[in-house]
Structure formats: structure tokens, C-alpha cells
C-alpha atoms as a PDB file:
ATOM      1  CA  UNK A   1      89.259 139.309 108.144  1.00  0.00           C
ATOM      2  CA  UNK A   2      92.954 138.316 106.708  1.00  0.00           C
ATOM      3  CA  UNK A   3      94.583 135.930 108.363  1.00  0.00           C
ATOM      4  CA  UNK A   4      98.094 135.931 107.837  1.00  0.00           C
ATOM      5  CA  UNK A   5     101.306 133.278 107.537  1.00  0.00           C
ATOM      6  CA  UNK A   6     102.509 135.213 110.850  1.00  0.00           C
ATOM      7  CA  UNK A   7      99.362 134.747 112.382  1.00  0.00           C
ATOM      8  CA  UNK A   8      98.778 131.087 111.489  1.00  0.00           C
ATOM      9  CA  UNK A   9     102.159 130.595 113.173  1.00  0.00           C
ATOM     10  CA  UNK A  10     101.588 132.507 116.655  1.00  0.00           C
ATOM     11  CA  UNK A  11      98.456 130.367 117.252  1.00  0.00           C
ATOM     12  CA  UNK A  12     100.465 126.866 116.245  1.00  0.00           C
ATOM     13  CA  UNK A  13     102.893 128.455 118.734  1.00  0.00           C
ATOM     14  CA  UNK A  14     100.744 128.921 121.212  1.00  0.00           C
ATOM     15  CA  UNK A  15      98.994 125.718 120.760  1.00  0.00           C
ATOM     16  CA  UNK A  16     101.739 123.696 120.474  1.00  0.00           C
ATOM     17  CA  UNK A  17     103.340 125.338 123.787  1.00  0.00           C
ATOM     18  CA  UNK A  18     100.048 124.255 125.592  1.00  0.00           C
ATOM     19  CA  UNK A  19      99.468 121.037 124.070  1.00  0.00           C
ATOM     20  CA  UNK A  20     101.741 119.482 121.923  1.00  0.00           C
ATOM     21  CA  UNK A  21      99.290 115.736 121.812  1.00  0.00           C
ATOM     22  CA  UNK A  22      96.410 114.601 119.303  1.00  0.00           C
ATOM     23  CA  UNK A  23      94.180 117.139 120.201  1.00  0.00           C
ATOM     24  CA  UNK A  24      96.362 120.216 120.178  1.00  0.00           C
ATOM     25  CA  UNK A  25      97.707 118.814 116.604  1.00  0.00           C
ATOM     26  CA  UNK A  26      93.911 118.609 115.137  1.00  0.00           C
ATOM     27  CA  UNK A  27      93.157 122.343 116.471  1.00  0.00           C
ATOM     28  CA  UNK A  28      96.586 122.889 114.163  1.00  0.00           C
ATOM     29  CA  UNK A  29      94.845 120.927 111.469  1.00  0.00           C
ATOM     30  CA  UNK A  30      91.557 123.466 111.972  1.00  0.00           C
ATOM     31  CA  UNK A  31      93.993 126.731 111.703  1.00  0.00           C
ATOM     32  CA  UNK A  32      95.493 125.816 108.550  1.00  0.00           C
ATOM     33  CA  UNK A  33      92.283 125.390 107.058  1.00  0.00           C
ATOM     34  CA  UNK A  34      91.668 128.928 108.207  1.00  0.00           C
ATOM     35  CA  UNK A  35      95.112 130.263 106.620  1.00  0.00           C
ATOM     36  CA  UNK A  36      94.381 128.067 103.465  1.00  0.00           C
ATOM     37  CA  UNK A  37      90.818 130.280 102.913  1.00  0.00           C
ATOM     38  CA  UNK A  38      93.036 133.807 103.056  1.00  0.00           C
ATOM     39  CA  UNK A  39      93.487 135.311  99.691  1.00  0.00           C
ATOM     40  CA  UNK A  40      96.663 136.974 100.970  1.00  0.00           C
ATOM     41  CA  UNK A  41      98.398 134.112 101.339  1.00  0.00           C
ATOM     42  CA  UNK A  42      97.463 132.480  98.797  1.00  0.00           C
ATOM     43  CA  UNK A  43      98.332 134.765  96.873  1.00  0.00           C
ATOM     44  CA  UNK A  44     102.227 135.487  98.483  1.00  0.00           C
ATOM     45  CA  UNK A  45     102.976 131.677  98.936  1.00  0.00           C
ATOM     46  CA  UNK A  46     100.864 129.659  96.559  1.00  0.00           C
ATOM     47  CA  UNK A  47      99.759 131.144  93.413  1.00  0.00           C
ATOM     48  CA  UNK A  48     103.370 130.365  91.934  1.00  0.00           C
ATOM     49  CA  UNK A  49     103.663 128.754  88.621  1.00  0.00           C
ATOM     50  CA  UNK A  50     107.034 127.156  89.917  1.00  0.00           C
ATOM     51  CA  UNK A  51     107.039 123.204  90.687  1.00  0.00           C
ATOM     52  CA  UNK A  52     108.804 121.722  93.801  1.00  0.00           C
ATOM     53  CA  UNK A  53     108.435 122.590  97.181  1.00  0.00           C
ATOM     54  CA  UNK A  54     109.347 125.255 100.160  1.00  0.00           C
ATOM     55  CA  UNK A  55     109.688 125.613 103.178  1.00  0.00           C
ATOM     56  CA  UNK A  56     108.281 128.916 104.117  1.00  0.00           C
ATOM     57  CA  UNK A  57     108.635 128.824 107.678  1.00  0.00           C
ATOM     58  CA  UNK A  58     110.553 127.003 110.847  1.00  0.00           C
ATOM     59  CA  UNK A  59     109.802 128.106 114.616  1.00  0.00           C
ATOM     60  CA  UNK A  60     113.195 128.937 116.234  1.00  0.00           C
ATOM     61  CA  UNK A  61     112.122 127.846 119.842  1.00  0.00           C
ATOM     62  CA  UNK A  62     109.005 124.798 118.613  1.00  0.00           C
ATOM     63  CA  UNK A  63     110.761 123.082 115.730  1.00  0.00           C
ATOM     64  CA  UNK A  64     108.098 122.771 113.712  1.00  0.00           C
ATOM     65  CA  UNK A  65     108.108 123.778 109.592  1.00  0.00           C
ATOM     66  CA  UNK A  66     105.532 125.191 107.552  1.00  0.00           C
ATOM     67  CA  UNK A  67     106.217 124.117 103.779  1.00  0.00           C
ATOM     68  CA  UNK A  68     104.420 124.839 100.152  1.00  0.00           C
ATOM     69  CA  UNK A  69     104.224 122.821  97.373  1.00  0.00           C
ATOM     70  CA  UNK A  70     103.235 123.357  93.666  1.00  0.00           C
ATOM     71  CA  UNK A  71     103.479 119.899  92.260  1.00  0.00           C
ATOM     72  CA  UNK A  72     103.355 119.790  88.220  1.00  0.00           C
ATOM     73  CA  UNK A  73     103.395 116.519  88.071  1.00  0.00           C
ATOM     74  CA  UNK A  74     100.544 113.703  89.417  1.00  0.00           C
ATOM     75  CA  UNK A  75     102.210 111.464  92.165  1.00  0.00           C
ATOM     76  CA  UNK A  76     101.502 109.074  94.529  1.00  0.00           C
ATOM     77  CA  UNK A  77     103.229 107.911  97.791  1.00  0.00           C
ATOM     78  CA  UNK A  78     104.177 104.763  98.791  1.00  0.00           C
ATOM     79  CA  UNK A  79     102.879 103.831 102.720  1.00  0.00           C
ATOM     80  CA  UNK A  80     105.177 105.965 105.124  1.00  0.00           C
ATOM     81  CA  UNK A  81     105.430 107.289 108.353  1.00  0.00           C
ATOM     82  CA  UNK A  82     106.946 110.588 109.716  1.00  0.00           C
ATOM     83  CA  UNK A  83     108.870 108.859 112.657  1.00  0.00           C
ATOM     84  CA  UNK A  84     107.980 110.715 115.882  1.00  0.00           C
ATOM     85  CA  UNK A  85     106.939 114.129 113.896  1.00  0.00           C
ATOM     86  CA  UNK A  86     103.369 114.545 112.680  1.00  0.00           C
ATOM     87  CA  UNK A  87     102.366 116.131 109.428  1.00  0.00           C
ATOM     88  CA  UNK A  88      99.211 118.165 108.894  1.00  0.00           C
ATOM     89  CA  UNK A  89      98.601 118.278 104.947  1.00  0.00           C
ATOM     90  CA  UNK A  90      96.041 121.272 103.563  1.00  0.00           C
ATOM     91  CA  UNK A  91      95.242 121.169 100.196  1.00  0.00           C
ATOM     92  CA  UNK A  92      95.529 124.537  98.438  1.00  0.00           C
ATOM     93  CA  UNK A  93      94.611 123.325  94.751  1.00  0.00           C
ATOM     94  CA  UNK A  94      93.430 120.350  93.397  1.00  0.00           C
ATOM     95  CA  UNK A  95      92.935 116.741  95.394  1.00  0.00           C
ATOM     96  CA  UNK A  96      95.237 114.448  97.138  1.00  0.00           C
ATOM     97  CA  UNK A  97      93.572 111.193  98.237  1.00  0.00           C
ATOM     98  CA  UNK A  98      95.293 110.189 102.091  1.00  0.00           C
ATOM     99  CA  UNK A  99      95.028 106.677 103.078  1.00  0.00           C
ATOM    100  CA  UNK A 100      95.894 105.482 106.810  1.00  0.00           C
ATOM    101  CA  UNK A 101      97.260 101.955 106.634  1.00  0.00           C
ATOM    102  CA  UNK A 102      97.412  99.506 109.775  1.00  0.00           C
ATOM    103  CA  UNK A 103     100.119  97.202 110.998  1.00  0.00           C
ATOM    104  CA  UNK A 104      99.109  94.142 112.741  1.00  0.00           C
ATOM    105  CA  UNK A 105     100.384  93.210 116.039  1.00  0.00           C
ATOM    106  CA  UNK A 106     103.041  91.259 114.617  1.00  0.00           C
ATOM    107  CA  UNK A 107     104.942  93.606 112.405  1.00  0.00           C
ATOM    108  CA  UNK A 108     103.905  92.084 108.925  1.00  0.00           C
ATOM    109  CA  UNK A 109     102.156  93.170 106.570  1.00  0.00           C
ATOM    110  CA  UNK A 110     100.567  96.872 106.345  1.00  0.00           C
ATOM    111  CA  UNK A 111      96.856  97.462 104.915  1.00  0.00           C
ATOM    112  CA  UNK A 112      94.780 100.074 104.642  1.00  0.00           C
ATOM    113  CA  UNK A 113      92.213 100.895 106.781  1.00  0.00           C
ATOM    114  CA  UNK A 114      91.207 104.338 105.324  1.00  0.00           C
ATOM    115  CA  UNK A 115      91.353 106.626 102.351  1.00  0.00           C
ATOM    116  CA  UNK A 116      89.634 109.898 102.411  1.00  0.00           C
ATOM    117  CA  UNK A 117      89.822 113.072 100.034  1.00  0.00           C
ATOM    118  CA  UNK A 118      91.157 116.279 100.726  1.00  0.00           C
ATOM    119  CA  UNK A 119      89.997 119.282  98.564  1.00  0.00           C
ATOM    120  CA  UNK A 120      90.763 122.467  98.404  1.00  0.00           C
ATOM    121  CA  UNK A 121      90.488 124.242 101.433  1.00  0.00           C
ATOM    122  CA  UNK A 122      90.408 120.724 103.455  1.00  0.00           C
ATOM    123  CA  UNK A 123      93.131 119.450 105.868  1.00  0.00           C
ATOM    124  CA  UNK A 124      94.093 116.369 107.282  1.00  0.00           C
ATOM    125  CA  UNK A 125      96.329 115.473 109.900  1.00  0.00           C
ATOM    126  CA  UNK A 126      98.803 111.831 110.254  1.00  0.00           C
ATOM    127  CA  UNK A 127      99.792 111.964 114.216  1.00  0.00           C
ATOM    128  CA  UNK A 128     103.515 110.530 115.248  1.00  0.00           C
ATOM    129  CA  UNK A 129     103.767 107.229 113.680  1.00  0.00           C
ATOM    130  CA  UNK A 130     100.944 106.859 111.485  1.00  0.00           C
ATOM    131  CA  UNK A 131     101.411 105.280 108.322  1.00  0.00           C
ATOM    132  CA  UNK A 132      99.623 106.908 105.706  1.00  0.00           C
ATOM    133  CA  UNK A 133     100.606 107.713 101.730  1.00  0.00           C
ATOM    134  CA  UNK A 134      99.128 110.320  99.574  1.00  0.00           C
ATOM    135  CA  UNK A 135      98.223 110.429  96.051  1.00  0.00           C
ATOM    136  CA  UNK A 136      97.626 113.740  94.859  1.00  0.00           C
ATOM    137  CA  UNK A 137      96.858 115.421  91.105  1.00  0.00           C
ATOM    138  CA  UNK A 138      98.580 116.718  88.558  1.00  0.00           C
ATOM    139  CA  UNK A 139      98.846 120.723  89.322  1.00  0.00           C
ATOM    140  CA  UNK A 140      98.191 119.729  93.428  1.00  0.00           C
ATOM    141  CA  UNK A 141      98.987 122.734  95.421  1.00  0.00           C
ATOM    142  CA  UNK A 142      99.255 122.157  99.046  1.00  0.00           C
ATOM    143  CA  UNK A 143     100.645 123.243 102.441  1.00  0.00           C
ATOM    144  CA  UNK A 144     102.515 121.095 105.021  1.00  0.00           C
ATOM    145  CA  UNK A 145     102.927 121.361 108.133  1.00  0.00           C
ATOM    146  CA  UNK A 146     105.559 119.784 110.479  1.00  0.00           C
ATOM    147  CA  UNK A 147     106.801 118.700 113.893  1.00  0.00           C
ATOM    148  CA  UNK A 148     110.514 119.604 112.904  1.00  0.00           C
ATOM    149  CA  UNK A 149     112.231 119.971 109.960  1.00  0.00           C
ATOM    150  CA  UNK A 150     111.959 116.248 108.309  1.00  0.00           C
ATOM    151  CA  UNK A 151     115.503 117.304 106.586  1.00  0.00           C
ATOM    152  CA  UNK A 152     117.091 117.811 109.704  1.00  0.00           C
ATOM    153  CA  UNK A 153     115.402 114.686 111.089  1.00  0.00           C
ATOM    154  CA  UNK A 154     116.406 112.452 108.159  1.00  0.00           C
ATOM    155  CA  UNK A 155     120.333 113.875 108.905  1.00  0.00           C
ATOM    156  CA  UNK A 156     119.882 112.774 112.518  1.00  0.00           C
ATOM    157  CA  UNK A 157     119.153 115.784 114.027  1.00  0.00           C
ATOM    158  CA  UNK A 158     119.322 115.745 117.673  1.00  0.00           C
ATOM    159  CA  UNK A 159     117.202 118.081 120.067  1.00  0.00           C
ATOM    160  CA  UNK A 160     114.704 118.121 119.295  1.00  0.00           C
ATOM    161  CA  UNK A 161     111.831 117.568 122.111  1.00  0.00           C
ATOM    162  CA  UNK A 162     110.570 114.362 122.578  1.00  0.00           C
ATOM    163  CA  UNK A 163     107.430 113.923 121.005  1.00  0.00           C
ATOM    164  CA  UNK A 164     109.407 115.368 117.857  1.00  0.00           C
ATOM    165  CA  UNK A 165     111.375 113.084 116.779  1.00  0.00           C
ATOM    166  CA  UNK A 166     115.142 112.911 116.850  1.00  0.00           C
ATOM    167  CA  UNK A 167     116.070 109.574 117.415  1.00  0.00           C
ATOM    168  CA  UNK A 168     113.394 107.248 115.690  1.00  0.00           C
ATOM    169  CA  UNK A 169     114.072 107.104 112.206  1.00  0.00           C
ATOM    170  CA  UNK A 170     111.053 107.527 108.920  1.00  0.00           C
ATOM    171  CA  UNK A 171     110.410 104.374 107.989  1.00  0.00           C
ATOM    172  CA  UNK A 172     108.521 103.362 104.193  1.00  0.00           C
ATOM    173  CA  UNK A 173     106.130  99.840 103.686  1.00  0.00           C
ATOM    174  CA  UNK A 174     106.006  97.772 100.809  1.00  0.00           C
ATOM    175  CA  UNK A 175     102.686  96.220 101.607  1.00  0.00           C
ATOM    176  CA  UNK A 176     103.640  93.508  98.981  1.00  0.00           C
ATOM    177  CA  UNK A 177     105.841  92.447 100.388  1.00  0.00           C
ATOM    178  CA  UNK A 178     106.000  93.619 103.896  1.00  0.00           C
ATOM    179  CA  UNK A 179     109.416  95.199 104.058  1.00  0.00           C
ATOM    180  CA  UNK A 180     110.022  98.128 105.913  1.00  0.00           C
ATOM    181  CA  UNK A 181     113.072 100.141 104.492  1.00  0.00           C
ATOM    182  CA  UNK A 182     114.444 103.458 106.928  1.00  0.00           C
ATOM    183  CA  UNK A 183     114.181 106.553 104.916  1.00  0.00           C
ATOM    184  CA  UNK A 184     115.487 110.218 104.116  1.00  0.00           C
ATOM    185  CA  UNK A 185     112.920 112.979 103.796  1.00  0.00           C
ATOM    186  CA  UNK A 186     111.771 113.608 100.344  1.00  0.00           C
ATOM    187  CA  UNK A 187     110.940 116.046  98.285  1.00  0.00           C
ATOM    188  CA  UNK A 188     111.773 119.185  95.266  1.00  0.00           C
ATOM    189  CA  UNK A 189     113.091 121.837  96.882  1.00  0.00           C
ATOM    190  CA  UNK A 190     112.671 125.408  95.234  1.00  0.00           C
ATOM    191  CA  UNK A 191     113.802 128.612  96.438  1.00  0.00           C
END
């Protein structure tokens, strides 16, 4: 049975107006790997040969963002966090490794305290506040899939409902050195 962008994005609604907490954002994490196993959209959303990223949907009432991405290139990320927004990542194409990293008690130094492998048809979620990077393979395709717009948060949108995000900026580690820099979202956009 298909199961469709517009149907992937009722049942986040849904789940997300019942239980917006770690265990309504894994059954999220669960649905995408449904939608990621329907031919239909792969085919409409990620069997582009065109590099960069999209967002292919945003809930009008939720806030939250559904995004593509056909990355050409091999990358990895250094060790971030999303603020107060979550990200569920489901790989379409390819790998990415994830890693979770820890901060201790005093603010210091990050390390990592996980690394796992998403393949295709696999997703993985990083909960408000978790630091995690991602290093994914050249040709990656993947789908996103956000508490709000991380655009609009990185431009200090305001709003949004609490355990979204609007006031608590992204932050990026150097676990070298321990420096914590605030970021903007990042990312190729294509239209």
C-alpha cells in the first residue's frame, strides 16, 4: 500500500499534536522509515540528479519541516546540536554514519559516546539538544525532518512553541579544543 508525503505528514501531525516528547518523536522516526520504503515518493522527491537540498514541506499550525537532500559530494559534520528542535534523519541512498557526543557536567570538552550507521531505508532520531554530527557518502540521499524551520530559527524566529525552539540558539563543538561557537542553519538550498 503507497504511502504518501501527505500521509507521512497527517500522522506527524497527529502525533506531534498528542505528544510532542521523546517518545512521540521516535514513533516520527518509525513513519519516515515507512515513507522512505514508498516508491512514489521516492520517486517524486528523491530520485533527482540535482545536488543541494529542499525543503519539501512545513506544517502551517506544528512548525515542523520535512526536507530532501541529494548530496554529490561526501561530507562530514562537525559535533552540533539543533537548539531546542529535534531532527529525525532517514537515509534514502547511500550511508551516513551519526555519532552522539557527550558533554561532561562541567561544560568542557565533548566526546563521543556513540556512532551508529544508517542505511537506506534506516532512520535515526537526535532529540532537543543532542549533540550529534553526521558523516555521510558521496551520492547520500536523505530526508530530514524538523521541529521548525532551522532557517527561521537561525534568524531568530519567535513563536514558535516551546519545546521548538525560538529562543535557544544552535550551537557547534570543537572537541579539540572545547569551544562552542553559536551557529546559523546550514545547508544547499535547491528549488
Amino acid at each position: 500500500m503507497a504511502y504518501s508525503l501527505d500521509d507521512f505528514c497527517g500522522d506527524v501531525r497527529e502525533i506531534l499534536s498528542e505528544r510532542d516528547d521523546h517518545d512521540g518523536r521516535q514513533e516520527v522516526r518509525r513513519k519516515l522509515e515507512v515513507l522512505l520504503g514508498d516508491p512514489g515518493f521516492r520517486a517524486a522527491y528523491l530520485d533527482s540528479d540535482e545536488d543541494g537540498m529542499a525543503q519539501i514541506y512545513e506544517d502551517p499550525d506544528l512548525r515542523f519541516c520535512v526536507l530532501t537532500y541529494n548530496m554529490a559530494a561526501a561530507h562530514s559534520s562537525p559535533p552540533h546540536d539543533h537548539g531546542e528542535s529535534w531532527a529525525v534523519y532517514g537515509q534514502a541512498l547511500g550511508h551516513t554514519d551519526m555519532t552522539i557526543w557527550s558533554q561532561p557536567d562541567d561544560g568542557k570538552r565533548i566526546a563521543p559516546t556513540r556512532t551508529f550507521r544508517l542505511e537506506a531505508g534506516q532512520a535515526g532520531l537526535f532529540d532537543v539538544r543532542e549533540i550529534h554530527s553526521i558523516s555521510y557518502c558521496h551520492g547520500a540521499k536523505f530526508v530530514r525532518v524538523t521541529g521548525v524551520d532551522m532557517r527561521a530559527l537561525s534568524r531568530g524566529a519567535r513563536g514558535a512553541r516551546p519545546s521548538q525552539g525560538s529562543d535557544e540558539p544552535r550551537r557547534v563543538f570543537d572537541p579539540e579544543t572545547g569551544e562552542v561557537h553559536e551557529v546559523a542553519s546550514v545547508g544547499t538550498s535547491r528549488k
